[in-house]
PDB file of N, CA and C in Angstrom:
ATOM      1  N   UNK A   1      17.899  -8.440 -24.103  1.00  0.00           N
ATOM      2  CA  UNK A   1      17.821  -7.086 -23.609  1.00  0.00           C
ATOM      3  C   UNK A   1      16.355  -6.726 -23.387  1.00  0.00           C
ATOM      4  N   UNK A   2      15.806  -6.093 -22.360  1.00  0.00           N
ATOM      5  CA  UNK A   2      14.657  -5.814 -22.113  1.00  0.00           C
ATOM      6  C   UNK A   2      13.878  -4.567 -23.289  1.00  0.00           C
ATOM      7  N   UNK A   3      12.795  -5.107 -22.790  1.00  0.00           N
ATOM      8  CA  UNK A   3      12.294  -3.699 -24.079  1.00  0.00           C
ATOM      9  C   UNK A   3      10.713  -3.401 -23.078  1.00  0.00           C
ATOM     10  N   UNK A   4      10.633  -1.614 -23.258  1.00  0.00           N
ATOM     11  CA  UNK A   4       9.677  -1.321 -22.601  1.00  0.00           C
ATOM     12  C   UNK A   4       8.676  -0.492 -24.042  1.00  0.00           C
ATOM     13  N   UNK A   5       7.583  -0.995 -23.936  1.00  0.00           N
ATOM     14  CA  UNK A   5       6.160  -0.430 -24.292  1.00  0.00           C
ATOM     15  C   UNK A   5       5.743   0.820 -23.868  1.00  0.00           C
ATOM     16  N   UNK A   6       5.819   1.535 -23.980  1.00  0.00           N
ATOM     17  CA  UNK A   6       5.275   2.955 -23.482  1.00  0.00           C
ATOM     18  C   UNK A   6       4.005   3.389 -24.424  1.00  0.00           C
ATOM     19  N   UNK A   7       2.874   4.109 -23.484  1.00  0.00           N
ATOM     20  CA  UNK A   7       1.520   4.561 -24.456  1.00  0.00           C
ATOM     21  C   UNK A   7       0.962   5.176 -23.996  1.00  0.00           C
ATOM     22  N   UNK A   8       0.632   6.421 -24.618  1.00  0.00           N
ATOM     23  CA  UNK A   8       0.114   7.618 -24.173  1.00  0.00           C
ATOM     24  C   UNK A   8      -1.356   7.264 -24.879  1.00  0.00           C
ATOM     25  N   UNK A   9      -2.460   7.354 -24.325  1.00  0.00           N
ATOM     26  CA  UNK A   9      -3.727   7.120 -23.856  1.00  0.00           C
ATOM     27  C   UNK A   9      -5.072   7.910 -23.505  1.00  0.00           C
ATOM     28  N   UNK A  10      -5.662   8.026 -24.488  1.00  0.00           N
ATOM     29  CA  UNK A  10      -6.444   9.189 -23.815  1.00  0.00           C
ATOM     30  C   UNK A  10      -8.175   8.253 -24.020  1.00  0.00           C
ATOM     31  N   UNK A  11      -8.344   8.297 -22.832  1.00  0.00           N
ATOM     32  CA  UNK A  11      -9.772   7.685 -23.190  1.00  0.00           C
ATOM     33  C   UNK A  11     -10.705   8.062 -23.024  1.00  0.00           C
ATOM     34  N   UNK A  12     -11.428   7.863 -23.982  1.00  0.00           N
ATOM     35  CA  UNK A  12     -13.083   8.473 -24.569  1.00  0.00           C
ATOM     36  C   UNK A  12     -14.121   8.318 -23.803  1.00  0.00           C
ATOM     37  N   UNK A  13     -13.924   6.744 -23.691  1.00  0.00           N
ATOM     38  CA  UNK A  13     -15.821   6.156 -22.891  1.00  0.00           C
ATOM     39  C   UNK A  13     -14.666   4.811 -22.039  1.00  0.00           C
ATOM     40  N   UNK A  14     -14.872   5.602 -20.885  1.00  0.00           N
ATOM     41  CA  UNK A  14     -14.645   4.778 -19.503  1.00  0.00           C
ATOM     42  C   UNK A  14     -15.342   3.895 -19.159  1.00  0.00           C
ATOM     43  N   UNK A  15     -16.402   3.296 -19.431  1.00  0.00           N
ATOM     44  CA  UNK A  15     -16.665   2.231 -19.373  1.00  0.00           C
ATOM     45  C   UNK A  15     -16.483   1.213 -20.188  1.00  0.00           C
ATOM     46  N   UNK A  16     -16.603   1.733 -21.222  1.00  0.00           N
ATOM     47  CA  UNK A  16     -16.002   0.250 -22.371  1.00  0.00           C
ATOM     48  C   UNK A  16     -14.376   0.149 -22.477  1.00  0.00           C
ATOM     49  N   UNK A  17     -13.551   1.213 -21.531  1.00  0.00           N
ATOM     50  CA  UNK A  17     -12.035   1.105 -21.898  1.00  0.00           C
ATOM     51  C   UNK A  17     -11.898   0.343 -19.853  1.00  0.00           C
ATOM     52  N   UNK A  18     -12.812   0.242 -19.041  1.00  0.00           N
ATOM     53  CA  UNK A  18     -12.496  -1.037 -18.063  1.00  0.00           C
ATOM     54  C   UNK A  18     -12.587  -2.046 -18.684  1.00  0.00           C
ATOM     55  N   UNK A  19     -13.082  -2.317 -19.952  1.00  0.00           N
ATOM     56  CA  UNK A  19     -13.145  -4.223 -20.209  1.00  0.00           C
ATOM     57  C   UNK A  19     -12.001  -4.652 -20.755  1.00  0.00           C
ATOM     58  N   UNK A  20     -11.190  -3.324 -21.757  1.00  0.00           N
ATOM     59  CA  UNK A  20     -10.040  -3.785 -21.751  1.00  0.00           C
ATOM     60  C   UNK A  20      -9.464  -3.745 -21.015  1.00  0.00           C
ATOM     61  N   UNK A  21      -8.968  -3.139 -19.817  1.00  0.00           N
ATOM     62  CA  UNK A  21      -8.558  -3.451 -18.294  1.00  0.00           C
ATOM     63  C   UNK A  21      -8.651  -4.450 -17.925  1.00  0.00           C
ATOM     64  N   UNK A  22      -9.607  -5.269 -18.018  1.00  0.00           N
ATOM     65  CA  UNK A  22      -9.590  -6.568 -17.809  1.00  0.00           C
ATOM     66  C   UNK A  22      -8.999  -7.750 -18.581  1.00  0.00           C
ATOM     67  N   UNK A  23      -8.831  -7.507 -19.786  1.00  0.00           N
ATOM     68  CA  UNK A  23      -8.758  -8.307 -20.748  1.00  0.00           C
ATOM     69  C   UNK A  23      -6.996  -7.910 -20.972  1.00  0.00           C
ATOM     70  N   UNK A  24      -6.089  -6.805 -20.813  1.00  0.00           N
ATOM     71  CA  UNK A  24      -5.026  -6.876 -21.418  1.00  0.00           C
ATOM     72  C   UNK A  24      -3.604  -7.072 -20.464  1.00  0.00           C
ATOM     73  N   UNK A  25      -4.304  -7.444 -19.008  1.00  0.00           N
ATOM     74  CA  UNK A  25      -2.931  -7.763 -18.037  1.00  0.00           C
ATOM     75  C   UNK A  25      -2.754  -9.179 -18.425  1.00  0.00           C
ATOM     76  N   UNK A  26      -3.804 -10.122 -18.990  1.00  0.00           N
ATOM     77  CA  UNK A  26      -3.377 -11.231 -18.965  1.00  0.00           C
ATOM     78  C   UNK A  26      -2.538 -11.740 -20.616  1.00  0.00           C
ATOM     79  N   UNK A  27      -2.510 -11.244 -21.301  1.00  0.00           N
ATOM     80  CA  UNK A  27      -2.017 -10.666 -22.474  1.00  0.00           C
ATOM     81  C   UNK A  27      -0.837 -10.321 -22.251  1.00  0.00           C
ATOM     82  N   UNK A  28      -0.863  -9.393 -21.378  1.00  0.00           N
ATOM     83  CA  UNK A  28       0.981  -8.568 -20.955  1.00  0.00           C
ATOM     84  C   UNK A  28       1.489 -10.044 -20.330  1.00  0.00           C
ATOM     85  N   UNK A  29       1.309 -10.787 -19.352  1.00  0.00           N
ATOM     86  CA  UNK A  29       2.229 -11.475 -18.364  1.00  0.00           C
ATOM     87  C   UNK A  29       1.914 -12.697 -19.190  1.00  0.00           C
ATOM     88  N   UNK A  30       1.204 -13.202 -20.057  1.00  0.00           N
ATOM     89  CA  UNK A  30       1.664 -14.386 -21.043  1.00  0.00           C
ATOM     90  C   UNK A  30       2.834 -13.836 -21.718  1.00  0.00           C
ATOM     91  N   UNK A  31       3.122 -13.012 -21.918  1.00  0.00           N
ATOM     92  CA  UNK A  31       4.470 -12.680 -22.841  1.00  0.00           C
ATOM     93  C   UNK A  31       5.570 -12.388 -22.420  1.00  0.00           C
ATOM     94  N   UNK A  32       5.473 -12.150 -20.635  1.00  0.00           N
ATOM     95  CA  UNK A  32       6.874 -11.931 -19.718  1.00  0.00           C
ATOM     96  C   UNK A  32       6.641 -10.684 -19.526  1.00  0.00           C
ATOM     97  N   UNK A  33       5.469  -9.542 -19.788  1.00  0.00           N
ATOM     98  CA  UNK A  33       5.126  -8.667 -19.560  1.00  0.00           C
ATOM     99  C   UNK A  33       4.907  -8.390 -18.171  1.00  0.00           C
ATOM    100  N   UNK A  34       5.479  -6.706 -17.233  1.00  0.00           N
ATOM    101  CA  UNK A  34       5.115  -6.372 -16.076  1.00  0.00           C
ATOM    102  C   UNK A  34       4.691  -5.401 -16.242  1.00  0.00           C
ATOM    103  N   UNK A  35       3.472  -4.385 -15.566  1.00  0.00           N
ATOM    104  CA  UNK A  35       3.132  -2.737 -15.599  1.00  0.00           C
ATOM    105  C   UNK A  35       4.223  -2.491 -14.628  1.00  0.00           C
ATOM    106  N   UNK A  36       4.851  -1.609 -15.200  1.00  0.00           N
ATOM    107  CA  UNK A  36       5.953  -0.364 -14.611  1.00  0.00           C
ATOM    108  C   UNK A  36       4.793   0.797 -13.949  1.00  0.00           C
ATOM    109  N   UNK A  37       4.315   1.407 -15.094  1.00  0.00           N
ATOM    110  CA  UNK A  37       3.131   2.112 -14.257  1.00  0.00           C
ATOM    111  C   UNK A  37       1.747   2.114 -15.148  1.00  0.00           C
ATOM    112  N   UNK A  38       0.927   2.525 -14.590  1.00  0.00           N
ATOM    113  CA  UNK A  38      -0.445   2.489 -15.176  1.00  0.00           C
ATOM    114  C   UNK A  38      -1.520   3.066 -15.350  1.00  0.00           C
ATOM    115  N   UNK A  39      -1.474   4.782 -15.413  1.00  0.00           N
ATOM    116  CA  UNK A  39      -2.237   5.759 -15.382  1.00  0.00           C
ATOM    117  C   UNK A  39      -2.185   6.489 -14.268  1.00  0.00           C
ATOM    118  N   UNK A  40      -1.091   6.194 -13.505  1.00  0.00           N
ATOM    119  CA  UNK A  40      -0.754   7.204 -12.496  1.00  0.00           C
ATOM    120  C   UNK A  40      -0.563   8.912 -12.705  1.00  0.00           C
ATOM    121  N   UNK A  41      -0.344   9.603 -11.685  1.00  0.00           N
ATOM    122  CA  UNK A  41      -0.308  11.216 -11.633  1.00  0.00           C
ATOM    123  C   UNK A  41       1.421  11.046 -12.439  1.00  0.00           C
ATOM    124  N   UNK A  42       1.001  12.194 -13.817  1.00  0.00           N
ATOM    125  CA  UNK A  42       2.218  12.527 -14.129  1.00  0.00           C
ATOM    126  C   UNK A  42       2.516  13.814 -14.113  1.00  0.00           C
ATOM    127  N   UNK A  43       3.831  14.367 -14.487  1.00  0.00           N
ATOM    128  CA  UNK A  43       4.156  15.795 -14.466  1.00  0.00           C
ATOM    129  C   UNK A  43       5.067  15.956 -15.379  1.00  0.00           C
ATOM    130  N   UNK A  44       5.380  17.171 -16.705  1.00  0.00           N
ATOM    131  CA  UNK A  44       5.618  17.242 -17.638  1.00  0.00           C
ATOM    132  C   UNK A  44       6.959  18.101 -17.016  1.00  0.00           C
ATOM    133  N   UNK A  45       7.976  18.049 -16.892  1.00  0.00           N
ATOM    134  CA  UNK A  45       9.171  18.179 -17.145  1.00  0.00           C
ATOM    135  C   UNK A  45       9.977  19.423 -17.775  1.00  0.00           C
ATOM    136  N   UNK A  46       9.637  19.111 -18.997  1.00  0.00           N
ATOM    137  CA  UNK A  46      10.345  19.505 -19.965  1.00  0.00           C
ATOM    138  C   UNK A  46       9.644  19.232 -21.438  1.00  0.00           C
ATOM    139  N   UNK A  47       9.340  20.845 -21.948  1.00  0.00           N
ATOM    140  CA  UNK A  47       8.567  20.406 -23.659  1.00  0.00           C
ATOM    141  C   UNK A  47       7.214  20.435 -23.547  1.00  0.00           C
ATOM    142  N   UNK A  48       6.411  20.147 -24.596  1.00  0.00           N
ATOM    143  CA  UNK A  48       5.302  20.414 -24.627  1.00  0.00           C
ATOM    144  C   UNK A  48       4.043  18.785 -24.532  1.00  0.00           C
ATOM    145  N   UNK A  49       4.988  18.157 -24.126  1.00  0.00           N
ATOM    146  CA  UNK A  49       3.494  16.781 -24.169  1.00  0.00           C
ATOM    147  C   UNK A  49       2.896  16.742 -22.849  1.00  0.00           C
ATOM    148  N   UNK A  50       2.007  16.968 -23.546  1.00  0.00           N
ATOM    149  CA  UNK A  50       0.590  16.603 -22.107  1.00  0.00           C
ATOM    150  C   UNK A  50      -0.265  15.159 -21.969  1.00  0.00           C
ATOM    151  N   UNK A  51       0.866  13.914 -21.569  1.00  0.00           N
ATOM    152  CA  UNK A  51      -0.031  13.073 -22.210  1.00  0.00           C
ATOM    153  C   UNK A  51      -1.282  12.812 -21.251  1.00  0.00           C
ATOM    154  N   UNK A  52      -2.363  12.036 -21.496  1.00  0.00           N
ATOM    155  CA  UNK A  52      -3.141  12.038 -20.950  1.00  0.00           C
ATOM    156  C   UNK A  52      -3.365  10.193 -19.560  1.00  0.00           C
ATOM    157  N   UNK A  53      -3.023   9.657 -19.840  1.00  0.00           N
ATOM    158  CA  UNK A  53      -2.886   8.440 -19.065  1.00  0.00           C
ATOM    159  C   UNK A  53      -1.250   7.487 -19.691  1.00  0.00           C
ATOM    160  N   UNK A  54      -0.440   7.613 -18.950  1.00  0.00           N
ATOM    161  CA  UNK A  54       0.900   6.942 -19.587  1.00  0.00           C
ATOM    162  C   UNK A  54       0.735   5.662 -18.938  1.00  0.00           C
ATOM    163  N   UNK A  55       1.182   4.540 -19.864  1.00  0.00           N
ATOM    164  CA  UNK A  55       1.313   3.325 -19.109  1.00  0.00           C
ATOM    165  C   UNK A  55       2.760   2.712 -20.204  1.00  0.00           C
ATOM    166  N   UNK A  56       3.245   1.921 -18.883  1.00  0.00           N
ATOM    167  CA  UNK A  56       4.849   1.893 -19.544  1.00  0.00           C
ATOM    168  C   UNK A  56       4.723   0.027 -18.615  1.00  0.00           C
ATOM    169  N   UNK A  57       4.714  -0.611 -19.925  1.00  0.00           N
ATOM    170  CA  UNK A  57       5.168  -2.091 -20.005  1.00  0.00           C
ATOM    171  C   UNK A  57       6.405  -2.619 -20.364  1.00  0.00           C
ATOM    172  N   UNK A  58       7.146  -3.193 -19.350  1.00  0.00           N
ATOM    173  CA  UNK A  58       8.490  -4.224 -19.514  1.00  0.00           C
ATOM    174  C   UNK A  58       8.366  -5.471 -19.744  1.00  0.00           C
ATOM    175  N   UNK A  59       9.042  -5.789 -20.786  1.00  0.00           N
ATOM    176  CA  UNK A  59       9.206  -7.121 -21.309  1.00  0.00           C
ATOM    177  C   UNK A  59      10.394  -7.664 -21.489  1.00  0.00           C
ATOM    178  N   UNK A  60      10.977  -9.351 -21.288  1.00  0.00           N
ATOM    179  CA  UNK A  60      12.305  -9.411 -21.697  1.00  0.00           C
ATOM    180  C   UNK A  60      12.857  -9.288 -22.847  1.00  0.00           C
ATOM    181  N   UNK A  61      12.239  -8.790 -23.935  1.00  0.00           N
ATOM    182  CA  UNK A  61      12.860  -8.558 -25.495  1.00  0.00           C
ATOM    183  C   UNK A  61      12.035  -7.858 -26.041  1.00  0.00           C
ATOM    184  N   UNK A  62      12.765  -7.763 -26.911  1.00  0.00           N
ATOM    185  CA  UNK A  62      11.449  -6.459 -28.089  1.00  0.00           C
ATOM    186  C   UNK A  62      11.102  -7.616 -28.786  1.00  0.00           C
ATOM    187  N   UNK A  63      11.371  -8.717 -29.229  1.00  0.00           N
ATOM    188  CA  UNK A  63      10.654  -9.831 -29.479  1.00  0.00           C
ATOM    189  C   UNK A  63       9.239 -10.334 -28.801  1.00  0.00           C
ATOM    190  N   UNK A  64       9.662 -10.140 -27.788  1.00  0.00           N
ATOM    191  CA  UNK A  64       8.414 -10.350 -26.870  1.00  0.00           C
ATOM    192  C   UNK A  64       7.194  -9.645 -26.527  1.00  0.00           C
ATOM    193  N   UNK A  65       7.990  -8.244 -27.093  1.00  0.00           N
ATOM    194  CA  UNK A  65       7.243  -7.108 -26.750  1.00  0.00           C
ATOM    195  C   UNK A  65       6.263  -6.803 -27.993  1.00  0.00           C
ATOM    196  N   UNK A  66       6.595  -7.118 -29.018  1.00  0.00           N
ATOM    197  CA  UNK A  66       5.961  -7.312 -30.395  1.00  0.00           C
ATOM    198  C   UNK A  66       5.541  -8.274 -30.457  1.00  0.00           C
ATOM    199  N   UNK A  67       5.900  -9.318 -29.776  1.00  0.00           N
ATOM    200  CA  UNK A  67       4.543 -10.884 -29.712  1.00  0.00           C
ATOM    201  C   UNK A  67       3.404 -10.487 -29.068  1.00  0.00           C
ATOM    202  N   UNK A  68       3.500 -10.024 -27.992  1.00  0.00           N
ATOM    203  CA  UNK A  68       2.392  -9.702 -27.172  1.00  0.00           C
ATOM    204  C   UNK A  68       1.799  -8.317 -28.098  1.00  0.00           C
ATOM    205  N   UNK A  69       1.804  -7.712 -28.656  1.00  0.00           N
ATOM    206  CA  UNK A  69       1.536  -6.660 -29.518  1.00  0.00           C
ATOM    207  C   UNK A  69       0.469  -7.390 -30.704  1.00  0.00           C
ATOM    208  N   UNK A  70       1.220  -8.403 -31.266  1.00  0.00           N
ATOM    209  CA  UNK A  70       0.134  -9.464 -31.807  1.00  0.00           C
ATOM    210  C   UNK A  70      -0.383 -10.511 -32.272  1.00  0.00           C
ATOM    211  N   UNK A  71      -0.471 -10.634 -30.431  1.00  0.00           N
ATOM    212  CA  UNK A  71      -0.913 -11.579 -29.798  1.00  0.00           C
ATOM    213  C   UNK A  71      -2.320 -11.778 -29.755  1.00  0.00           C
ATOM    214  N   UNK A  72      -3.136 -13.091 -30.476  1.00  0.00           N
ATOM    215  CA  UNK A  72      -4.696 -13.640 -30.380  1.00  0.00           C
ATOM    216  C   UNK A  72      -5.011 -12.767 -28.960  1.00  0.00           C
ATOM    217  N   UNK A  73      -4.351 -13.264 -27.750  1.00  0.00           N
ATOM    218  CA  UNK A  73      -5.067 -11.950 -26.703  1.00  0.00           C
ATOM    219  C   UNK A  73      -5.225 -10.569 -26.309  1.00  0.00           C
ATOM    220  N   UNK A  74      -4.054  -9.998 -27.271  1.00  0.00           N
ATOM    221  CA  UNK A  74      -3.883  -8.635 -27.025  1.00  0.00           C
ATOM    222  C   UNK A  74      -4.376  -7.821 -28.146  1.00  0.00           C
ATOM    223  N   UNK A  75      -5.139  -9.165 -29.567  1.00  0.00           N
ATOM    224  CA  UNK A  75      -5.802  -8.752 -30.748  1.00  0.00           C
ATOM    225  C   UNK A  75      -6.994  -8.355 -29.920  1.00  0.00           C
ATOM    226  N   UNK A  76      -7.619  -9.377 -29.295  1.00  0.00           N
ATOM    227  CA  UNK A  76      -9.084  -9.319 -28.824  1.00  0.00           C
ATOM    228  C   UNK A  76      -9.379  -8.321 -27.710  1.00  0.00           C
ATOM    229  N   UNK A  77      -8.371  -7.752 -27.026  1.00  0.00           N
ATOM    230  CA  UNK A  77      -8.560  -6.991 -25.813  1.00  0.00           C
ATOM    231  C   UNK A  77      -8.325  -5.255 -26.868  1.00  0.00           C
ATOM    232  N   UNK A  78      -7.749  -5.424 -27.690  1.00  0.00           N
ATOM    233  CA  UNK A  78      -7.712  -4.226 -28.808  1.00  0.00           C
ATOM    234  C   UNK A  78      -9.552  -3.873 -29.275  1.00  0.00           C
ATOM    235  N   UNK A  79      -9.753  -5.073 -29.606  1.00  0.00           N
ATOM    236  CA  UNK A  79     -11.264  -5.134 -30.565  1.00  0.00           C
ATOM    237  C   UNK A  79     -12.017  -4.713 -29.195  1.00  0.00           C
ATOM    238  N   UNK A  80     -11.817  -4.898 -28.381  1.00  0.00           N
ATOM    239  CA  UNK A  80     -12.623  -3.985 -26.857  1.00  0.00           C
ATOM    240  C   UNK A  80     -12.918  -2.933 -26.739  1.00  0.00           C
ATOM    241  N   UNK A  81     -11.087  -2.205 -27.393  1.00  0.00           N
ATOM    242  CA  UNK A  81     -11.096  -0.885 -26.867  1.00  0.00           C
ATOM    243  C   UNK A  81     -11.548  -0.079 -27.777  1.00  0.00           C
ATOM    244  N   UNK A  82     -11.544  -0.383 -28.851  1.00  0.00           N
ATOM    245  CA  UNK A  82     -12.142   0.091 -29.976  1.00  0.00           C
ATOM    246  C   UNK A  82     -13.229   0.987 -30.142  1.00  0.00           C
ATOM    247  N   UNK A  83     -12.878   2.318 -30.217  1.00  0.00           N
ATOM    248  CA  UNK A  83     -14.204   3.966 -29.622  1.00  0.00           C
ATOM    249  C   UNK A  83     -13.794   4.085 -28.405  1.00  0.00           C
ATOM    250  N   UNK A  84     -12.992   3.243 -27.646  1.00  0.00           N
ATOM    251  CA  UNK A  84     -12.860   4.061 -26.350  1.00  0.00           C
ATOM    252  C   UNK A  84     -11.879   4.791 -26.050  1.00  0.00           C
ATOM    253  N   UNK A  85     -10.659   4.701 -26.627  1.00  0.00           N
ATOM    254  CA  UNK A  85      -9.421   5.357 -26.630  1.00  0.00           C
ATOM    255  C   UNK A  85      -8.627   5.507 -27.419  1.00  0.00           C
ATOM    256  N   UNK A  86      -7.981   6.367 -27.500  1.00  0.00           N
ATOM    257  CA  UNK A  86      -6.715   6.718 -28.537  1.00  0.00           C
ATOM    258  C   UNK A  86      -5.517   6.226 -28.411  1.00  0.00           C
ATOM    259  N   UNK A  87      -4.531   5.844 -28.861  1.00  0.00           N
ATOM    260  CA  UNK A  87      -3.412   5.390 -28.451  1.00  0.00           C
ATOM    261  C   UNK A  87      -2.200   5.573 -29.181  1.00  0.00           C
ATOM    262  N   UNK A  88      -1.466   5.906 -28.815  1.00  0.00           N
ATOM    263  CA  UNK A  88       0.018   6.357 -28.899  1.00  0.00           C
ATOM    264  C   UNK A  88       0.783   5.626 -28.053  1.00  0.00           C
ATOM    265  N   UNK A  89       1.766   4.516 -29.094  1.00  0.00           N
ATOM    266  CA  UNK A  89       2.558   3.131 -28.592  1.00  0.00           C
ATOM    267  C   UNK A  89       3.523   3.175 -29.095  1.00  0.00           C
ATOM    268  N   UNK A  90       4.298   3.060 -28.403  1.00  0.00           N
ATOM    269  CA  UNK A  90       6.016   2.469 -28.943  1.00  0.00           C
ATOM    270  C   UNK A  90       6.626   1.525 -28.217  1.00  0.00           C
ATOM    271  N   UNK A  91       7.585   1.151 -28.689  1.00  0.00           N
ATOM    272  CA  UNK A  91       8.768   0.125 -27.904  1.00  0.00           C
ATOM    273  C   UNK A  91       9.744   0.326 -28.044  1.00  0.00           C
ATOM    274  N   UNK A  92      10.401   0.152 -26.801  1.00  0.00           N
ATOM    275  CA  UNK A  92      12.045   0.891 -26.681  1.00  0.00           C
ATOM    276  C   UNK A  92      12.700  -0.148 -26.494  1.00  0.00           C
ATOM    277  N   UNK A  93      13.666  -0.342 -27.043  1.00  0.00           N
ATOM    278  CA  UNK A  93      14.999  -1.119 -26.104  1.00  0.00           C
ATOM    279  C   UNK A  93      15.447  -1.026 -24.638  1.00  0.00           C
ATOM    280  N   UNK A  94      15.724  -1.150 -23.569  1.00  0.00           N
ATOM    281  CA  UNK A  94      16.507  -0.652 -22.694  1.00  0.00           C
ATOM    282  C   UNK A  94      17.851  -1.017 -22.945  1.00  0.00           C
ATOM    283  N   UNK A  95      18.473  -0.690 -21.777  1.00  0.00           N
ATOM    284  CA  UNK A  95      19.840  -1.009 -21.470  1.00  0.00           C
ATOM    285  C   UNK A  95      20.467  -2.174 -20.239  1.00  0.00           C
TER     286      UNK A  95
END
């Protein structure tokens, strides 16, 4: 069953949060990982969250989705972001 990553994102210092940009697509697609989306324009709906950059990753399992979580490459692309952003992560099941 697929499982999606979702993470609300707010980043500090834009330049040190492009290196993890660089460093965490290859991290996602070693693990069967795709970006669904990636800091695109959002619009709040319903309720009170304002998140600030959403990015929503599909994977074929929540197995997978928690390998790549920690994963030697997705450790080191973390130690990047480190002062540059905040993060708010989960993983869902789909259907």
């Amino acid at each position: 069953m697929v499982a999606y990553v979702v993470a609300d994102v707010d980043v500090t210092n834009p330049t040190q949060y492009e290196e993890y940009k660089k460093l965490s697509p290859g991290a996602i697609a070693k693990h069967g990982g795709r970006f669904l989306a990636r800091g695109g324009q959002s619009a709040v709906l319903e309720g009170d969250w304002r998140p600030s950059r959403v990015v929503i990753i599909e994977f074929p399992s929540l197995n997978q989705a928690r390998n790549f979580y920690t994963s030697v490459e997705y450790t080191a692309a973390r130690r990047v972001r480190a002062g540059a952003a905040t993060f708010k992560m989960v993983v869902v099941e789909g259907v």
